[in-house]
PDB file of N, CA and C in Angstrom:
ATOM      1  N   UNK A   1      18.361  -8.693 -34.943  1.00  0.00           N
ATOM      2  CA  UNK A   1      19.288  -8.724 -33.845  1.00  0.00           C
ATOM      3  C   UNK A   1      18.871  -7.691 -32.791  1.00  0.00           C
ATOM      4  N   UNK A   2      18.875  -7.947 -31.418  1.00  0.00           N
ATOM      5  CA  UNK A   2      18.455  -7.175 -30.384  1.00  0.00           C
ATOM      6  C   UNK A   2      19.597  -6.580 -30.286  1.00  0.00           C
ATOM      7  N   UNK A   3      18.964  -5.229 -29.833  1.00  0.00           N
ATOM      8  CA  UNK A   3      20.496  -4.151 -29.509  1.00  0.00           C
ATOM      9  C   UNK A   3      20.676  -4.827 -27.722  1.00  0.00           C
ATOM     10  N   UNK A   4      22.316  -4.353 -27.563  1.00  0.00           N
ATOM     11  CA  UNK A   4      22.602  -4.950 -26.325  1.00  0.00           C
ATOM     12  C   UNK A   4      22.181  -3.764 -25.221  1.00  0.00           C
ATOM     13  N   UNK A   5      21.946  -4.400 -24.461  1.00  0.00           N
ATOM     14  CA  UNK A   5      21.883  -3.339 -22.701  1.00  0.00           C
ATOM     15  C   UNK A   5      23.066  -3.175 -22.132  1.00  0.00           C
ATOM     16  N   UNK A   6      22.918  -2.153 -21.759  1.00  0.00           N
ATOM     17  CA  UNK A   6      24.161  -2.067 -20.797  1.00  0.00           C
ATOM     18  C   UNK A   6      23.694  -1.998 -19.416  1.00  0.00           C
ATOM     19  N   UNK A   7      24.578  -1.739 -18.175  1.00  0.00           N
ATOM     20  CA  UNK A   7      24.170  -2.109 -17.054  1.00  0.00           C
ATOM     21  C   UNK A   7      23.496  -1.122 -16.819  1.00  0.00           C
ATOM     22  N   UNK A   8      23.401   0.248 -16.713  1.00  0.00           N
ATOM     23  CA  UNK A   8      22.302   1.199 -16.723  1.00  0.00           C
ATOM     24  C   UNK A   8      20.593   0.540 -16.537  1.00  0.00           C
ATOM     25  N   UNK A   9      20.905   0.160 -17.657  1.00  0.00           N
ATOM     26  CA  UNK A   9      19.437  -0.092 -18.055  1.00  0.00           C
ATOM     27  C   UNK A   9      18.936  -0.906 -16.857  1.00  0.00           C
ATOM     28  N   UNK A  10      19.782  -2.211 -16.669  1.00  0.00           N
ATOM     29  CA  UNK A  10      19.356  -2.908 -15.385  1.00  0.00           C
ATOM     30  C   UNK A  10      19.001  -2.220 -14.386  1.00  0.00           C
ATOM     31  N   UNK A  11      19.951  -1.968 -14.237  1.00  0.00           N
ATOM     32  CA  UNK A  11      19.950  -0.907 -12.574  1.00  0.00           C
ATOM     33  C   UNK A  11      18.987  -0.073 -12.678  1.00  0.00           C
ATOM     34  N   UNK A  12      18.391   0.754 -14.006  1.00  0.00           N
ATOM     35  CA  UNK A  12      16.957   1.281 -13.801  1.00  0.00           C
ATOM     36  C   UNK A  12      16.052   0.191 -13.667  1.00  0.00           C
ATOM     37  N   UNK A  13      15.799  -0.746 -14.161  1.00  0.00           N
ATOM     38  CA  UNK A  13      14.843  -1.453 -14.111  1.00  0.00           C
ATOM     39  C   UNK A  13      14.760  -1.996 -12.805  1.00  0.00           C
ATOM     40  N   UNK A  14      15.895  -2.340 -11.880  1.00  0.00           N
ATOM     41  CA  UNK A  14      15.804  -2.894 -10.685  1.00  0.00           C
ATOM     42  C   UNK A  14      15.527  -1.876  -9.767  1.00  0.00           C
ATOM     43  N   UNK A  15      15.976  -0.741  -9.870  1.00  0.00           N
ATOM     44  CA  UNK A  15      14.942   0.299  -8.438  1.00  0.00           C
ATOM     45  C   UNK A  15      13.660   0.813  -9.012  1.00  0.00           C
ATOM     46  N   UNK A  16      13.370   0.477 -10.098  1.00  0.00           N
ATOM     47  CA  UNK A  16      11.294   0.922 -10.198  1.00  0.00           C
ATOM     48  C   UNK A  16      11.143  -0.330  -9.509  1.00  0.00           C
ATOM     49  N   UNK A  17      11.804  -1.615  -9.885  1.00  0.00           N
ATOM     50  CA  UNK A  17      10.959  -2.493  -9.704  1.00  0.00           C
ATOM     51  C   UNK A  17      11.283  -2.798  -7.810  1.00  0.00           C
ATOM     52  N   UNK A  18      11.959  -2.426  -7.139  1.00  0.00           N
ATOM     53  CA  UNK A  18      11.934  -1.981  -5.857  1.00  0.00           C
ATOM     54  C   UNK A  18      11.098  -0.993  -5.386  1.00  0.00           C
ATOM     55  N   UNK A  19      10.801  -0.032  -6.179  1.00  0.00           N
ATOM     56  CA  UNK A  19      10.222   1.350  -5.908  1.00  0.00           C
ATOM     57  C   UNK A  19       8.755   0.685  -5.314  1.00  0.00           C
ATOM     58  N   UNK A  20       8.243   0.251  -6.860  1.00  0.00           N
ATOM     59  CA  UNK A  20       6.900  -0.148  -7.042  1.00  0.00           C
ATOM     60  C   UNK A  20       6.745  -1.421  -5.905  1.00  0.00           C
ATOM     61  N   UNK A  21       7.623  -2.130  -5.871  1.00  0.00           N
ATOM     62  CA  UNK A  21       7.190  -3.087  -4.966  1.00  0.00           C
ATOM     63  C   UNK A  21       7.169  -2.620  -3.434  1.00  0.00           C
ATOM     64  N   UNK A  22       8.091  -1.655  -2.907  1.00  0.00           N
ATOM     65  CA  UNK A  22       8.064  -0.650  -1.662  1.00  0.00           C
ATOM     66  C   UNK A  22       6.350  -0.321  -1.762  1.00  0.00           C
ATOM     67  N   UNK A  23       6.172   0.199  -2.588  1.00  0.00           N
ATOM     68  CA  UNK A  23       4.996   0.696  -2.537  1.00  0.00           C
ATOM     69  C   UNK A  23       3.469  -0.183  -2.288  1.00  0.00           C
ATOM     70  N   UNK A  24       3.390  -1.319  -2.793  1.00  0.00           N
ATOM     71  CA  UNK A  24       2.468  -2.582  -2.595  1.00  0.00           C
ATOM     72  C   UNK A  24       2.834  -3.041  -1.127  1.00  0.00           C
ATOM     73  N   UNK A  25       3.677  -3.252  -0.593  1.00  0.00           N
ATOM     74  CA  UNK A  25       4.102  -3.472   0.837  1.00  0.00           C
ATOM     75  C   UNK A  25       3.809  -1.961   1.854  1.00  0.00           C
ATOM     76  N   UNK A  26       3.330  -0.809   1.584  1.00  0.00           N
ATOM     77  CA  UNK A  26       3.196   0.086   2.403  1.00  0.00           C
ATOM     78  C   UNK A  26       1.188   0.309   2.011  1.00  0.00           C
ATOM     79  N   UNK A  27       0.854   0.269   0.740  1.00  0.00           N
ATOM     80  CA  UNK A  27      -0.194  -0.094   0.992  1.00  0.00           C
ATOM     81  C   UNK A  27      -0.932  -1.354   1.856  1.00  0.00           C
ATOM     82  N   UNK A  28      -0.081  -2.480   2.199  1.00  0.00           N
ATOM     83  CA  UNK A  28      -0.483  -3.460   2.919  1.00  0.00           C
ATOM     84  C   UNK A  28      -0.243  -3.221   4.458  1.00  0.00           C
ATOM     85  N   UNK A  29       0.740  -2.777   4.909  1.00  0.00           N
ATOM     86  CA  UNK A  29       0.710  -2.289   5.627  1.00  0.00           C
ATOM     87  C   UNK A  29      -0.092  -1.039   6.223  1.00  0.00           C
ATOM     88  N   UNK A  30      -0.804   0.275   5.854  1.00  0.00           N
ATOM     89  CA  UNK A  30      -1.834   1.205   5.906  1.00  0.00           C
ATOM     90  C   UNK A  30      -3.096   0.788   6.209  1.00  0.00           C
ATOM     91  N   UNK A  31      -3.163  -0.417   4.999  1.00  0.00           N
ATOM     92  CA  UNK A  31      -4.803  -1.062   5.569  1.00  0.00           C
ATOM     93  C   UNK A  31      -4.602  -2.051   6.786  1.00  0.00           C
ATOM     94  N   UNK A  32      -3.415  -2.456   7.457  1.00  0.00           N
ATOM     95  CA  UNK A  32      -3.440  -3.410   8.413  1.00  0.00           C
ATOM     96  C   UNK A  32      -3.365  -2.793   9.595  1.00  0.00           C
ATOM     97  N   UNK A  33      -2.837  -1.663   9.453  1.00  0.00           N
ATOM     98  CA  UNK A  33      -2.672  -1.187  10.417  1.00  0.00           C
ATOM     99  C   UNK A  33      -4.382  -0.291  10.891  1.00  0.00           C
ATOM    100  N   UNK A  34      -5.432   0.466   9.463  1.00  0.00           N
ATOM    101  CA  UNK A  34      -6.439   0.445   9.859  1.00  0.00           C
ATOM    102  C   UNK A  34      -7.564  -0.459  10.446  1.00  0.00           C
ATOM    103  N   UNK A  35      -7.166  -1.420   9.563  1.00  0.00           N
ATOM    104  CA  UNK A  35      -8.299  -2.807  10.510  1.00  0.00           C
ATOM    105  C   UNK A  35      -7.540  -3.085  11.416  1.00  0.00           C
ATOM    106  N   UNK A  36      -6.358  -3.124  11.873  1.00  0.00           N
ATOM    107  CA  UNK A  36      -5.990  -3.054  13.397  1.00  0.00           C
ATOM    108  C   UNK A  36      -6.796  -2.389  14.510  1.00  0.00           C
ATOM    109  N   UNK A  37      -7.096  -0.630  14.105  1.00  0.00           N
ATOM    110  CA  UNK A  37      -7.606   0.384  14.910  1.00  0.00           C
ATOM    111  C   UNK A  37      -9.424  -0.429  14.904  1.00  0.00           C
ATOM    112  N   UNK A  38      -9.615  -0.327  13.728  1.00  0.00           N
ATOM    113  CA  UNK A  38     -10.801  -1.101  13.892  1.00  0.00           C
ATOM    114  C   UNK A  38     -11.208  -2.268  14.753  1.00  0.00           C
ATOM    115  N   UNK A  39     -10.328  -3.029  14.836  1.00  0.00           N
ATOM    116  CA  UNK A  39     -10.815  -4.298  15.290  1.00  0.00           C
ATOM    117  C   UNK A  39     -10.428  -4.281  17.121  1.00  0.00           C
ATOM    118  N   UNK A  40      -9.662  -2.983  17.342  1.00  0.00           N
ATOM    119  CA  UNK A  40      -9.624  -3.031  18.578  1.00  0.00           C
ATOM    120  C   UNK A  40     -10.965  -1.956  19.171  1.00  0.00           C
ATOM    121  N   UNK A  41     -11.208  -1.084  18.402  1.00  0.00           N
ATOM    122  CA  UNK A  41     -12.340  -0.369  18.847  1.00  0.00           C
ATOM    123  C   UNK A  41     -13.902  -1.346  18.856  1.00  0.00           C
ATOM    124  N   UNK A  42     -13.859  -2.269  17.582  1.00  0.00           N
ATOM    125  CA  UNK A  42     -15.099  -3.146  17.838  1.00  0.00           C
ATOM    126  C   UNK A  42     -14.862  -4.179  19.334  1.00  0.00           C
ATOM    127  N   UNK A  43     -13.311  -4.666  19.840  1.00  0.00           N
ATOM    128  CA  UNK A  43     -13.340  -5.512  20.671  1.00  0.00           C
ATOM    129  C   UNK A  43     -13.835  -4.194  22.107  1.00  0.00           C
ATOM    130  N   UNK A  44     -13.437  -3.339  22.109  1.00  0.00           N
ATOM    131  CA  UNK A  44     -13.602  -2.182  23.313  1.00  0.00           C
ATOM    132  C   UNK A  44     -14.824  -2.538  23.285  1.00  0.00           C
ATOM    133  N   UNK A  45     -15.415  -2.379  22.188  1.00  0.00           N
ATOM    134  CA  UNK A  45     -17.299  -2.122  22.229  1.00  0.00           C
ATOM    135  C   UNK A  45     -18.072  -3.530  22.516  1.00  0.00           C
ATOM    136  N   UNK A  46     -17.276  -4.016  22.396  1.00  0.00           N
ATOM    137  CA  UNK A  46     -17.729  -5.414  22.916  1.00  0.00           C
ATOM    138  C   UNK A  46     -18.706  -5.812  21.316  1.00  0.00           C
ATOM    139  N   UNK A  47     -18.833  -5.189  20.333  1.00  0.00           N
ATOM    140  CA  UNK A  47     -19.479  -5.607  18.951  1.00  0.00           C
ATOM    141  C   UNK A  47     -19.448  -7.051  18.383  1.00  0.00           C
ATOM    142  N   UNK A  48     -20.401  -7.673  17.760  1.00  0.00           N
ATOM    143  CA  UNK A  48     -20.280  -9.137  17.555  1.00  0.00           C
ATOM    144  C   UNK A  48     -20.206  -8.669  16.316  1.00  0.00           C
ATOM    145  N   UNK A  49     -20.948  -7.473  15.590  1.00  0.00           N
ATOM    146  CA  UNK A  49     -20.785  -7.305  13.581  1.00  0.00           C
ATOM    147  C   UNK A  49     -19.508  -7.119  13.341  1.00  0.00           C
ATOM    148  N   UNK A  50     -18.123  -6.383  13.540  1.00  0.00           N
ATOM    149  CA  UNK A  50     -17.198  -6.105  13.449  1.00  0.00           C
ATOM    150  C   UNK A  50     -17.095  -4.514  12.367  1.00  0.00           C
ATOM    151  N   UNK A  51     -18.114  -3.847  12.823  1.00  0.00           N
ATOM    152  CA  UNK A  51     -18.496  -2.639  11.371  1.00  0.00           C
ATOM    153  C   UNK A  51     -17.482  -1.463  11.749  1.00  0.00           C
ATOM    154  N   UNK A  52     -16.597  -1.465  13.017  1.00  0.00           N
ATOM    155  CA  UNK A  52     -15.067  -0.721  12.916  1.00  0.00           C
ATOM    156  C   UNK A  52     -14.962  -1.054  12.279  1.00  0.00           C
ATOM    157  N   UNK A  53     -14.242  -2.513  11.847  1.00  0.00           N
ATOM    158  CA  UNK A  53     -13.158  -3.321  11.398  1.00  0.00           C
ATOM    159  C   UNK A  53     -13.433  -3.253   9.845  1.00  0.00           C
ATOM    160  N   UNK A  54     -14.952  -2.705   9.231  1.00  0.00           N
ATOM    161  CA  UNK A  54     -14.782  -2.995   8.329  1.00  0.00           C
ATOM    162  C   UNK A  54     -14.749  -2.199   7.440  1.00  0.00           C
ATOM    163  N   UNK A  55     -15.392  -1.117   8.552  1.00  0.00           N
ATOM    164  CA  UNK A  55     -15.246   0.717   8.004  1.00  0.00           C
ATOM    165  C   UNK A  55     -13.866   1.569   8.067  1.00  0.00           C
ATOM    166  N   UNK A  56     -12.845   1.061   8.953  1.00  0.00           N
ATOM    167  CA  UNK A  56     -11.812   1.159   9.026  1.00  0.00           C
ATOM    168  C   UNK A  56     -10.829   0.617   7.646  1.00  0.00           C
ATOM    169  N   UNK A  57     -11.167  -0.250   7.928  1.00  0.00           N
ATOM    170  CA  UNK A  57     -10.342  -1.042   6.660  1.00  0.00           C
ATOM    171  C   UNK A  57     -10.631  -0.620   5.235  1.00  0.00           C
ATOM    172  N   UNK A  58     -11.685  -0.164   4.590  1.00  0.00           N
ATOM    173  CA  UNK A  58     -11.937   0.957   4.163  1.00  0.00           C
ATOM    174  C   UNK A  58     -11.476   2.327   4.169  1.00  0.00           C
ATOM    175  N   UNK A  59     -11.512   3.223   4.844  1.00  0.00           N
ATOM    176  CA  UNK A  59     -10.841   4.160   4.932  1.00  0.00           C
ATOM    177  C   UNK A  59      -9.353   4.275   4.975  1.00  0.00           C
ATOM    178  N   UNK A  60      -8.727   2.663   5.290  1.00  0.00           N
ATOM    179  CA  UNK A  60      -7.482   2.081   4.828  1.00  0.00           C
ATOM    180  C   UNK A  60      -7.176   2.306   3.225  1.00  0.00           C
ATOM    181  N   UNK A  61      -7.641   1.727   2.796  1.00  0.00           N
ATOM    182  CA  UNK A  61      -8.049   1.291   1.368  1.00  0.00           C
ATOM    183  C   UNK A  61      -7.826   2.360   0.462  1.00  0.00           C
ATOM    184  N   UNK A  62      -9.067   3.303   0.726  1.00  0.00           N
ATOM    185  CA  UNK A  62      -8.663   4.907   0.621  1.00  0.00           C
ATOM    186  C   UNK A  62      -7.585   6.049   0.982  1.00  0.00           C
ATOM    187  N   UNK A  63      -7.046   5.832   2.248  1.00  0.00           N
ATOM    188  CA  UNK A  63      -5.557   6.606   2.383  1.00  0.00           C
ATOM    189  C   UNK A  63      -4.766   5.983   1.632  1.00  0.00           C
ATOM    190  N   UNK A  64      -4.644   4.328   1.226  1.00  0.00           N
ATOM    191  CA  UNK A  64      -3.452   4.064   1.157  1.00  0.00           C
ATOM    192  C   UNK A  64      -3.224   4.142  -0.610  1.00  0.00           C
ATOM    193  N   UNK A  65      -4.982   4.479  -1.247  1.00  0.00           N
ATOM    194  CA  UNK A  65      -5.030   4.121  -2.715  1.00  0.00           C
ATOM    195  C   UNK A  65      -4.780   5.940  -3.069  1.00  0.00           C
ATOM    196  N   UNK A  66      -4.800   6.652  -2.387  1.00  0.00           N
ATOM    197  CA  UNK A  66      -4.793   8.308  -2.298  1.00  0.00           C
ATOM    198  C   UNK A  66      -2.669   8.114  -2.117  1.00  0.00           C
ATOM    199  N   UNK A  67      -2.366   7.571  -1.084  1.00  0.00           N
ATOM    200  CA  UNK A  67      -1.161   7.780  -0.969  1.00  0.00           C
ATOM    201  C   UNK A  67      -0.288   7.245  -2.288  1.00  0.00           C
ATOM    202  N   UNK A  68      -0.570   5.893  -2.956  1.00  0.00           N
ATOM    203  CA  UNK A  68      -0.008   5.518  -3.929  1.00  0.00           C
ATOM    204  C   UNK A  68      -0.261   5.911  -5.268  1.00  0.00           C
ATOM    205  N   UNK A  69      -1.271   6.710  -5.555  1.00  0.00           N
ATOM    206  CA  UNK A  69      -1.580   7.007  -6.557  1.00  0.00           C
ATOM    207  C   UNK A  69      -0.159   8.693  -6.662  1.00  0.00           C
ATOM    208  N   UNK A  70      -0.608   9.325  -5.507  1.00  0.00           N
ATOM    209  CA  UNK A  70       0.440  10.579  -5.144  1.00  0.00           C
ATOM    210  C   UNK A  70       1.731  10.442  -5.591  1.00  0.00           C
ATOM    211  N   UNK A  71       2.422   9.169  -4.717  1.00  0.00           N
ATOM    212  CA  UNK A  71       3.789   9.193  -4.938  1.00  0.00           C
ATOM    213  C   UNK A  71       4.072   8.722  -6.270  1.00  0.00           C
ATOM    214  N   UNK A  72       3.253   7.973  -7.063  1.00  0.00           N
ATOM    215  CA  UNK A  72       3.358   7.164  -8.574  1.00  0.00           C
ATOM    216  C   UNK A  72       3.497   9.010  -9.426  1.00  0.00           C
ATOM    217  N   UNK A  73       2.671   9.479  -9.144  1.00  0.00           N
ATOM    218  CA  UNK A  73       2.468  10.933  -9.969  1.00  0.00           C
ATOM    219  C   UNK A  73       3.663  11.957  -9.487  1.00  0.00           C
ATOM    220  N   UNK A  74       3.974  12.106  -8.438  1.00  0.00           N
ATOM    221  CA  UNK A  74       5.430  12.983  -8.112  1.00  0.00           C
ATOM    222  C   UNK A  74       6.437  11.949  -8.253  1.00  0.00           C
ATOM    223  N   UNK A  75       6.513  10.934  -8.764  1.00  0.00           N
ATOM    224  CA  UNK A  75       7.863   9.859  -9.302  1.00  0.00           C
ATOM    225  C   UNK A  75       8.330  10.510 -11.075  1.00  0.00           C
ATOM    226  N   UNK A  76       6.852  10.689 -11.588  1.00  0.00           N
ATOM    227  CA  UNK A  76       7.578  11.338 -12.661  1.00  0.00           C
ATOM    228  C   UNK A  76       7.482  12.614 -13.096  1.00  0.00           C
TER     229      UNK A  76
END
């Protein structure tokens, strides 16, 4: 027989699982907003490779995998 839950338990389970999902939506946002900067500095340059856009998006990648790793580690 499974022991019963009480509403506690839910209600924890429903703000990690907000938390964590906040968090996948701000990493998507970080890198969009870097290949944004990118892709307007390759259009300035008039560039046909797009190597802002792709070095940017990168360094996206990296703030945003530096930022989520941070807040996951000061969560507990």
């Amino acid at each position: 027989m499974k022991p019963k839950r009480d509403r506690s338990d839910f209600q924890k389970e429903g703000k990690a699982y907000v938390y964590y999902t906040g968090l996948g939506f701000q990493m998507i946002a970080t890198i969009g907003v870097f290949a944004f900067i990118g892709y307007k500095i390759d259009m300035a340059k008039k560039g046909d490779v797009g190597i802002y856009t792709g070095l940017f998006s990168l360094v996206g990648v990296c703030v945003s995998l530096y930022s989520t790793i941070r807040s996951v580690l000061n969560k507990k």
